[in-house]
Protein backbone atom coordinates (compact mmCIF):
# COMPACT_ATOMS: atom_id res chain seq x y z
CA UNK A 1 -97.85 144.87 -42.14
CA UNK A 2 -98.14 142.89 -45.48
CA UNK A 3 -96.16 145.81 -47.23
CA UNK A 4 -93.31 144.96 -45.29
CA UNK A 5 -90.64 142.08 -46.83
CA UNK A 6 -87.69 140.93 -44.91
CA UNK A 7 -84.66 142.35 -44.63
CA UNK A 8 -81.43 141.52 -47.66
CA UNK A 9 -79.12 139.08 -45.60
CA UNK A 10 -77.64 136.50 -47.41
CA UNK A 11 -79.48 133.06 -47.12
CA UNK A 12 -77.88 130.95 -49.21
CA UNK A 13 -76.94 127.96 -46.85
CA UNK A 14 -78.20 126.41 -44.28
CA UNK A 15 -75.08 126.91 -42.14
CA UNK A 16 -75.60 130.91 -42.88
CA UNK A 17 -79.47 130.47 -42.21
CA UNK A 18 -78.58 128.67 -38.84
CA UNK A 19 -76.01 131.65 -37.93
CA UNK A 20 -77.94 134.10 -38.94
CA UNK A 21 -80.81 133.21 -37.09
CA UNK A 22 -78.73 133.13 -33.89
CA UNK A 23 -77.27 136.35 -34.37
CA UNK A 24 -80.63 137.78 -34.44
CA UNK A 25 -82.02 135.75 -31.63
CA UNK A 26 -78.79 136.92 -29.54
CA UNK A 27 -79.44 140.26 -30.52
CA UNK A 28 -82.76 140.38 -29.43
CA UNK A 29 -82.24 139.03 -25.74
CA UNK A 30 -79.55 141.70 -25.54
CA UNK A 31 -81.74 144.64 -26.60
CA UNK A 32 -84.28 143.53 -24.48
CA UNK A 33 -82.28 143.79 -21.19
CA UNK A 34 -80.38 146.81 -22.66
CA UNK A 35 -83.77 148.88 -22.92
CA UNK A 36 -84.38 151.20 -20.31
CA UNK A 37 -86.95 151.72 -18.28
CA UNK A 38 -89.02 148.61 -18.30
CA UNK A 39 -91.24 148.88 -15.15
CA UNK A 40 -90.31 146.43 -12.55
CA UNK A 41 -87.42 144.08 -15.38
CA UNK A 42 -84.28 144.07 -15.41
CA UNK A 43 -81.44 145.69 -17.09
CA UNK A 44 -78.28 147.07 -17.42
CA UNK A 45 -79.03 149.79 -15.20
CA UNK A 46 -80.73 147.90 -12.68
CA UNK A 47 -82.37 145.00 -10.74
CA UNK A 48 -85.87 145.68 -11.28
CA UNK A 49 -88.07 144.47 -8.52
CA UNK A 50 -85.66 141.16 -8.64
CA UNK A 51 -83.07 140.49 -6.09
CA UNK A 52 -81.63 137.30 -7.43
CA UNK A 53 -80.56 138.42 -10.87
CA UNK A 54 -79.28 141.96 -12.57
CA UNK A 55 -78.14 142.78 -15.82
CA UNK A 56 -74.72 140.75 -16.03
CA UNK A 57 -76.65 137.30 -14.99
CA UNK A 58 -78.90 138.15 -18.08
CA UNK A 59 -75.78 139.05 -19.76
CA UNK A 60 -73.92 135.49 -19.01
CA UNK A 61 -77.24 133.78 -19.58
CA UNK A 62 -78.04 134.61 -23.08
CA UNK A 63 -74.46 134.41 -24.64
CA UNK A 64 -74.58 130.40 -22.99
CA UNK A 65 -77.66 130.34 -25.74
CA UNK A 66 -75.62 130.72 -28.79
CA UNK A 67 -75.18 127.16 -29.32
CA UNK A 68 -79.10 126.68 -28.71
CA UNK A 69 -80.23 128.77 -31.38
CA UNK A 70 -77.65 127.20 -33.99
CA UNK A 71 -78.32 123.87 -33.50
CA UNK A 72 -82.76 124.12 -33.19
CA UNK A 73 -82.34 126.09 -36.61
CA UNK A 74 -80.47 123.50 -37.95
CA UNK A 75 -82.66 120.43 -36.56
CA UNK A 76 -85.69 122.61 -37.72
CA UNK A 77 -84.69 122.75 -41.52
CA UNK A 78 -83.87 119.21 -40.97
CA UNK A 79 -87.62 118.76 -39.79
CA UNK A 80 -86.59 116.82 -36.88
CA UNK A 81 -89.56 115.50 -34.45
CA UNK A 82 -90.64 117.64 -31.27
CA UNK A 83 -88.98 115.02 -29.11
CA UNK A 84 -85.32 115.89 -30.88
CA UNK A 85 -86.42 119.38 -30.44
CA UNK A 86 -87.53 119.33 -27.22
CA UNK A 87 -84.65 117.65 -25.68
CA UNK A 88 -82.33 120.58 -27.48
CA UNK A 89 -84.10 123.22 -25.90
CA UNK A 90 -84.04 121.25 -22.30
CA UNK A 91 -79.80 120.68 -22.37
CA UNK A 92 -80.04 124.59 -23.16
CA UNK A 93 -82.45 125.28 -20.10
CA UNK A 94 -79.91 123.07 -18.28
CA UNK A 95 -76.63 125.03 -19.56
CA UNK A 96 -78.27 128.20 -18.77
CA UNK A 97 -79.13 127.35 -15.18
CA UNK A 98 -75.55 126.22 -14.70
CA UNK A 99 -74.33 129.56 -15.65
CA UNK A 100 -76.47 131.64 -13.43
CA UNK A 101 -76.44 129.29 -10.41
CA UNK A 102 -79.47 128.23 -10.95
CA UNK A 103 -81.15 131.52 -11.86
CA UNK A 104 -84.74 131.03 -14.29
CA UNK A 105 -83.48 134.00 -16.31
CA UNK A 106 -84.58 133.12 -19.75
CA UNK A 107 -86.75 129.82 -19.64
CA UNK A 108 -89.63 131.56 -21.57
CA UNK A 109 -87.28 132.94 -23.93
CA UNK A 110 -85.56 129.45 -24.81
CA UNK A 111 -89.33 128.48 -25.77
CA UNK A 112 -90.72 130.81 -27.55
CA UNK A 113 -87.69 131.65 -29.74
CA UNK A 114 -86.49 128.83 -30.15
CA UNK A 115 -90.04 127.65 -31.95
CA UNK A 116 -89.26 131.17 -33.65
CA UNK A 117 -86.10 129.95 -35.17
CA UNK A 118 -87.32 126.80 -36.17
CA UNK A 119 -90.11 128.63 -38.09
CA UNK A 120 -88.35 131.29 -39.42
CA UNK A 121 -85.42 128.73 -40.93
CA UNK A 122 -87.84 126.59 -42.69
CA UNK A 123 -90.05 129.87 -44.45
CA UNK A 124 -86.40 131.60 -45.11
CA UNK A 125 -85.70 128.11 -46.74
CA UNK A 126 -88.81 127.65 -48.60
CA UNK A 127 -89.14 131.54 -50.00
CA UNK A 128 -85.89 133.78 -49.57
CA UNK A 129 -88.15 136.73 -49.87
CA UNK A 130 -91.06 136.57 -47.27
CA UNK A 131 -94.11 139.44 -45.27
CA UNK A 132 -94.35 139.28 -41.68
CA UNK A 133 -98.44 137.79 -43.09
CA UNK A 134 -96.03 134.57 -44.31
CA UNK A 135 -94.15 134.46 -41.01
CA UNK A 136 -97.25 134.16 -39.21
CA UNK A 137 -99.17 131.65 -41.56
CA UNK A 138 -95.72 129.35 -41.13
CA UNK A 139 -95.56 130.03 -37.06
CA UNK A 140 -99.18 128.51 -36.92
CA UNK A 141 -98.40 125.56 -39.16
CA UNK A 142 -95.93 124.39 -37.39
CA UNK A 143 -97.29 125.24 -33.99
CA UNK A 144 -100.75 123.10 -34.80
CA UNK A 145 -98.02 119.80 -34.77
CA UNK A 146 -95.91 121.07 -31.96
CA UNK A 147 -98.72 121.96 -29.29
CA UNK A 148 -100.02 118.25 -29.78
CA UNK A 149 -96.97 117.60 -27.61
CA UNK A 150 -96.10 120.22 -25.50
CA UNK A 151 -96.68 120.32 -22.00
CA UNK A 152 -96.07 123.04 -19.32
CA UNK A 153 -94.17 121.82 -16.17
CA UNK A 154 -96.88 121.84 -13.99
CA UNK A 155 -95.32 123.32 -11.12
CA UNK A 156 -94.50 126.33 -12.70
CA UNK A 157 -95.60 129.28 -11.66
CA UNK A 158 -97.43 129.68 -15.03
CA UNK A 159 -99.34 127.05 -14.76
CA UNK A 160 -100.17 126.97 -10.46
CA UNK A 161 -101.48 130.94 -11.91
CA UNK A 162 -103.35 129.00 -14.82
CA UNK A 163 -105.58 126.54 -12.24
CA UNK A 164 -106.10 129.46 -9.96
CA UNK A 165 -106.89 131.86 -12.70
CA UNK A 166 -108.62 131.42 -15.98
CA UNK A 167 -106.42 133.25 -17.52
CA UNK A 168 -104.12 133.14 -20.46
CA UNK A 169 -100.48 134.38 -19.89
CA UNK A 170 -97.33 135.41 -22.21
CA UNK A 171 -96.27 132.03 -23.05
CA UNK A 172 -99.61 130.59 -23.94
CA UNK A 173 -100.05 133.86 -26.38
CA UNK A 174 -96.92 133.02 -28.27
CA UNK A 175 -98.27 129.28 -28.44
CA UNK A 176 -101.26 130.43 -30.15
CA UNK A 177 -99.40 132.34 -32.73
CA UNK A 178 -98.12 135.38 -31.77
CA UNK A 179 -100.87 137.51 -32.80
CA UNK A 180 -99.97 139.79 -29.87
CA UNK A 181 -96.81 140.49 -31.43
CA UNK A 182 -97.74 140.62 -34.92
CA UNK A 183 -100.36 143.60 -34.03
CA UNK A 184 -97.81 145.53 -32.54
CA UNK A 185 -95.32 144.97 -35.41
CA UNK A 186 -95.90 147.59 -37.54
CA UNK A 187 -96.49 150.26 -34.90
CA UNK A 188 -93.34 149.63 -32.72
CA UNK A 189 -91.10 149.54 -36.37
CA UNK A 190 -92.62 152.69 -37.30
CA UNK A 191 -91.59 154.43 -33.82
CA UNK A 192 -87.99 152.59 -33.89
CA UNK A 193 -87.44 154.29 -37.35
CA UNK A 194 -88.96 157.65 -36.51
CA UNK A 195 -86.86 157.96 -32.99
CA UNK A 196 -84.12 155.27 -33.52
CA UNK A 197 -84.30 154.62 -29.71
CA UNK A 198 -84.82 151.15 -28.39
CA UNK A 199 -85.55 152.61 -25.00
CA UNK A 200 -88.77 154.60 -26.45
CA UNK A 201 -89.66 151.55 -28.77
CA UNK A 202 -89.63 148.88 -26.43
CA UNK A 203 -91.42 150.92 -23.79
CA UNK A 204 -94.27 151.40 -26.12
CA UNK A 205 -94.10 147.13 -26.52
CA UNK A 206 -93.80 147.00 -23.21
CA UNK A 207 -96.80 149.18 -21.98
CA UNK A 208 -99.07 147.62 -24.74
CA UNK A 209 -98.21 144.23 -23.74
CA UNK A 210 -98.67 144.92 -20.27
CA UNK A 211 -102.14 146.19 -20.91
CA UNK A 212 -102.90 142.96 -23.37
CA UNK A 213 -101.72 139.81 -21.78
CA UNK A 214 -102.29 137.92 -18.71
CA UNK A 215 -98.69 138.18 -17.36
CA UNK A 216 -98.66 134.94 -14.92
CA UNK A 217 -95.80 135.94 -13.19
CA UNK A 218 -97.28 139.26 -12.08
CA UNK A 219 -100.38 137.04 -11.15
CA UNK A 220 -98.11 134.72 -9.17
CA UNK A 221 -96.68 137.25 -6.93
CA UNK A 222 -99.52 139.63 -6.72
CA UNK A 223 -102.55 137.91 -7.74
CA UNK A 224 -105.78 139.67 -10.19
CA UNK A 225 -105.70 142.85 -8.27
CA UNK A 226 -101.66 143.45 -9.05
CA UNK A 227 -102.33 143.07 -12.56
CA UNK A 228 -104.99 145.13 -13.09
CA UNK A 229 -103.16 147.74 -11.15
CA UNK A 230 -100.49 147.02 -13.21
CA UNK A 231 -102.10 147.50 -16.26
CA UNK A 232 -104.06 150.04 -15.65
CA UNK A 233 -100.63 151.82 -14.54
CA UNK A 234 -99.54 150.99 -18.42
CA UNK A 235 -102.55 152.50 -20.12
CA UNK A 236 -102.19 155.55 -18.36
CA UNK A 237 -98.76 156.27 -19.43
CA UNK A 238 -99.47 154.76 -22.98
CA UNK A 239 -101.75 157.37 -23.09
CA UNK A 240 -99.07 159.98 -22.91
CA UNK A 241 -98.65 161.52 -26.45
CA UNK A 242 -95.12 163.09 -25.62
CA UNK A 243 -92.47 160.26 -25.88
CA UNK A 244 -90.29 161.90 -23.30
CA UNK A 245 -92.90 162.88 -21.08
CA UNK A 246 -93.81 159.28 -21.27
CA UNK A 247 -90.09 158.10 -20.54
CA UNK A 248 -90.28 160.03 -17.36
CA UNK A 249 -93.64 158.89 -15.83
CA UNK A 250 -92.69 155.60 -16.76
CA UNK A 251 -88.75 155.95 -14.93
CA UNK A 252 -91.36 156.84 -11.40
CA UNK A 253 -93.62 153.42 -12.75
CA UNK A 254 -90.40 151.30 -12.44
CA UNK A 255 -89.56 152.61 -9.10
CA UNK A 256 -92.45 152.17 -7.79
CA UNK A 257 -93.09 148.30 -9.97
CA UNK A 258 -89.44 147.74 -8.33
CA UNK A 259 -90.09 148.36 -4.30
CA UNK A 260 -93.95 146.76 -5.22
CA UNK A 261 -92.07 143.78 -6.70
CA UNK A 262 -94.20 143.65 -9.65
CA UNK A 263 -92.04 142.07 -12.56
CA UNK A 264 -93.95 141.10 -15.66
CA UNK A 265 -91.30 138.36 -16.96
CA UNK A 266 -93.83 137.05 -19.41
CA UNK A 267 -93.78 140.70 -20.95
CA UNK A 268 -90.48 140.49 -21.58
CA UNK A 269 -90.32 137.28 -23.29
CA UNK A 270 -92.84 138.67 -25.69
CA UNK A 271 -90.55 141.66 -26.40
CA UNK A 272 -87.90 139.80 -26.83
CA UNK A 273 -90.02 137.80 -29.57
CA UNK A 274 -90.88 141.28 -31.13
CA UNK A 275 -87.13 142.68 -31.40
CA UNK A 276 -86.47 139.06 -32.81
CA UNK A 277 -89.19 139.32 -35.60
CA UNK A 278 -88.43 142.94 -36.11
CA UNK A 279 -84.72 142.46 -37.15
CA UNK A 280 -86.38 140.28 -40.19
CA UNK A 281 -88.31 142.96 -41.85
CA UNK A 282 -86.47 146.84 -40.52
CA UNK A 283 -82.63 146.80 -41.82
CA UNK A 284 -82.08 149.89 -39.41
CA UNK A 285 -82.80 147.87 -36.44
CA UNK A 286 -81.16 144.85 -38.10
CA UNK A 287 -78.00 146.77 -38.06
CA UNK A 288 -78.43 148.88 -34.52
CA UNK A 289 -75.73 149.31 -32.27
């Protein structure tokens, strides 16, 4: 992972820093609905095992997050204080919700990129040439200040799952400094470049992130035994060595994740972090279409 250096984009304001940032951050969400099969989420294709939301609510959602993404890069390189922060993140939680009628479609996203793009503006603006072992060492600076402050709504579903199971879920991973995502970093970047396929790369995120984290909103709907179902499901199909063999088993997974409703929206976030993160430091995927 340390081999790796970011990607050439041009850096050299903090107006292009701020734009560029949200171009990847956009980019990201997109991909992440895009992919197909995710067992149980949402996409393009699809509903998942949701019946409030498909792919054109995600669709609406993420382009109302533009103006998010510009504007938290900007106050981050400005090293504004949490509560500035904060309050830019809740007017985009607010705009979002308008859009989709009130629809949680990317709550967990809004979080955990938008701490992303504060971190990521600030190293970019410190050292134009940066490993993903900088990225991390600047994600847990700045989250050591930030958790000091942060608290989780406490009728979320994440945390009602959190004081009925000890467990930690997708959110509190990121909070803690990604390391989920920075493990799988170099493995999911080496099978986008060898395939060039989203759908096979963020599968492989997907079913190792599934078998990793405590996803809360899995635990919410279908309490320990669902997950462990669930991830036991993942490992099996993770242990498939033939990528299209693995597509397959994993197209009957979401079928049967879809009628079960089991929807690991925590996963999600988390590969939504990775595409993000991934852009930085793999020009192919930078440039995907």
């Amino acid at each position: 992972m340390n081999s790796m250096h970011n990607t050439p984009i041009y850096w050299d304001s903090e107006d292009r820093i701020a734009r560029g940032i949200t171009r990847i951050a956009i980019r990201a969400l997109y991909f992440e609905v895009k992919a197909y099969p995710k067992p149980g989420l949402v996409s393009f294709i699809d509903s998942g095992a949701h019946r409030d939301m498909n792919g054109e609510t995600f669709y609406r959602s993420l382009f109302t997050l533009r103006h998010y993404f510009y504007d938290i890069a900007v106050q981050g390189l400005a090293h504004r204080s949490y509560d500035d922060l904060r309050r830019i993140g809740v007017e985009a939680e607010r705009r979002m919700l308008h859009k989709t009628a009130g629809i949680n479609t990317h709550r967990g996203a809004i979080f955990a990129l938008g701490v992303l793009a504060v971190s990521v503006s600030r190293l970019i603006k410190e050292k134009r040439h940066f490993a993903p072992h900088d990225l991390y060492q600047q994600l847990i600076k700045d989250w050591r200040v930030i958790l000091q402050h942060h608290q989780t709504e406490q009728s979320s579903h994440g945390a009602i799952v959190r004081q009925n199971h000890q467990v930690v879920d997708a959110k509190q991973m990121a909070r803690d400094g990604y390391a989920v995502v920075f493990h799988l970093l170099t493995s999911f970047l080496a099978l986008y470049q060898q395939t060039l396929c989203l759908d096979k790369s963020c599968l492989f995120a997907y079913l190792q992130l599934l078998s990793a984290v405590d996803d809360t909103n899995v635990l919410y709907r279908k309490g320990t035994a669902g997950l462990l179902f669930a991830r036991q499901k993942a490992q099996e199909i993770l242990a498939i060595e033939c990528l299209d063999t693995r597509q397959q088993q994993a197209m009957e997974l979401h079928m049967l994740f879809s009628r079960e409703g089991i929807s690991p929206g925590g996963v999600a976030d988390l590969i939504s972090v990775l595409l993000f993160i991934g852009q930085l430091f793999c020009e192919p995927l930078l440039c995907h279409y």
